[in-house]
Protein backbone atom coordinates (compact mmCIF):
# COMPACT_ATOMS: atom_id res chain seq x y z
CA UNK A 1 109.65 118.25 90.21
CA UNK A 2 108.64 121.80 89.68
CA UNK A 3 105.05 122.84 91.13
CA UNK A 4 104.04 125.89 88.65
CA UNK A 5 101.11 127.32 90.78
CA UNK A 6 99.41 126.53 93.83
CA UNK A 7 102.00 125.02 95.90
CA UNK A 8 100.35 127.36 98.95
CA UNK A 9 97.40 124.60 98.61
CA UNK A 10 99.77 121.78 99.44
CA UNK A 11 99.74 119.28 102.33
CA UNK A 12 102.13 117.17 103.42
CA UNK A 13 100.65 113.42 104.77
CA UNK A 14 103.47 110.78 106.18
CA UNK A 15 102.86 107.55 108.23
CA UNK A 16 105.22 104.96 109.97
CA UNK A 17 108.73 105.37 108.61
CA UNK A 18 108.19 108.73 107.17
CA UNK A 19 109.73 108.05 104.13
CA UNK A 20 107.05 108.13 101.90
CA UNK A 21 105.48 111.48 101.58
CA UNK A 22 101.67 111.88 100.23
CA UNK A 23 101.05 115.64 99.11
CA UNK A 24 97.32 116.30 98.75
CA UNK A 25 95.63 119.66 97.93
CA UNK A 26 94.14 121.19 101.55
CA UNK A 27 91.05 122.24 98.99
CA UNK A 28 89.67 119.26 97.29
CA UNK A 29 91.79 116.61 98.85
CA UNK A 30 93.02 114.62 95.73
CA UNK A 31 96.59 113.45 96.35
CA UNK A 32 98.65 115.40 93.91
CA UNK A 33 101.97 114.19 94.14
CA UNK A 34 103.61 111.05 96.60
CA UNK A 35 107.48 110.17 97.28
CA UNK A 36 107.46 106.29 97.43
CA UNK A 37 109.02 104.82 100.20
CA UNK A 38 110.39 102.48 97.21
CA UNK A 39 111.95 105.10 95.85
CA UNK A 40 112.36 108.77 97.88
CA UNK A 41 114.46 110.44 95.03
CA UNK A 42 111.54 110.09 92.93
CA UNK A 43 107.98 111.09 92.18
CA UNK A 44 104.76 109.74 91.76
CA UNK A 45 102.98 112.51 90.18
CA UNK A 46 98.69 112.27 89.60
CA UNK A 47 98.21 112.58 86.08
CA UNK A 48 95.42 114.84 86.07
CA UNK A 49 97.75 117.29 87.62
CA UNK A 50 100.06 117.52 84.71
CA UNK A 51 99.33 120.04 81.61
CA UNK A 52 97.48 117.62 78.97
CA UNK A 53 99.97 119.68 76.11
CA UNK A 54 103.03 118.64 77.82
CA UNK A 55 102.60 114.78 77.89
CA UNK A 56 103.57 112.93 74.49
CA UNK A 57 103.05 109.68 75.85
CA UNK A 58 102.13 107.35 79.11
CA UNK A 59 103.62 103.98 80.26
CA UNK A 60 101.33 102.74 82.39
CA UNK A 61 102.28 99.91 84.54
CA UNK A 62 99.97 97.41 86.45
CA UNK A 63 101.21 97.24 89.88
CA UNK A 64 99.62 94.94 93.14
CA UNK A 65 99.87 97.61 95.62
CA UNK A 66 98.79 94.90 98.43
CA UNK A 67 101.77 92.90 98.13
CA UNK A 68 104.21 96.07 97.22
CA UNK A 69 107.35 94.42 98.26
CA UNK A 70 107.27 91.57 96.25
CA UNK A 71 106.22 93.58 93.29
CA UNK A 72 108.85 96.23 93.96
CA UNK A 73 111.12 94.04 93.07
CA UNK A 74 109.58 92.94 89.61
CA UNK A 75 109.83 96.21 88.78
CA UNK A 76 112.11 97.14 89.47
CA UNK A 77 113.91 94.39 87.73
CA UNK A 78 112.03 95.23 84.53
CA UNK A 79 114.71 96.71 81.71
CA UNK A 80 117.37 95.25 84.03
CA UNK A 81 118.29 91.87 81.48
């Protein structure tokens, strides 16, 4: 991940493990960017933080957030057969 501007205006949030890592803006407060605890070499990145020209195309995937670690697992079994 590359922040272009405004990194100055970022916050780091963490809870229990510390493994997941919830970056909001210290302005406004939206949650910019997050490292799942699912996955810490990766990104979850807020859409609306992302230059419209730059995105071709979304998957968007439906995901029970309340039951994560079962659903973690359907995920990330999807593309797997």
């Amino acid at each position: 991940m590359h922040v272009i501007q405004g990194q100055e205006f970022l916050t780091t949030y963490t809870f229990n493990t510390g493994t997941a890592k919830h970056m909001f803006c210290k302005i406004c407060g939206v949650k910019s960017f997050y490292i799942p605890r699912s996955h810490p070499s990766g990104y979850s990145i807020n859409v609306h933080t992302i230059d419209p020209k730059t995105i071709s195309a979304l998957d968007v995937q439906q995901f029970d957030g309340g039951n994560w670690e079962a659903n973690i697992t359907k995920l990330n079994a999807v593309g797997k057969d």
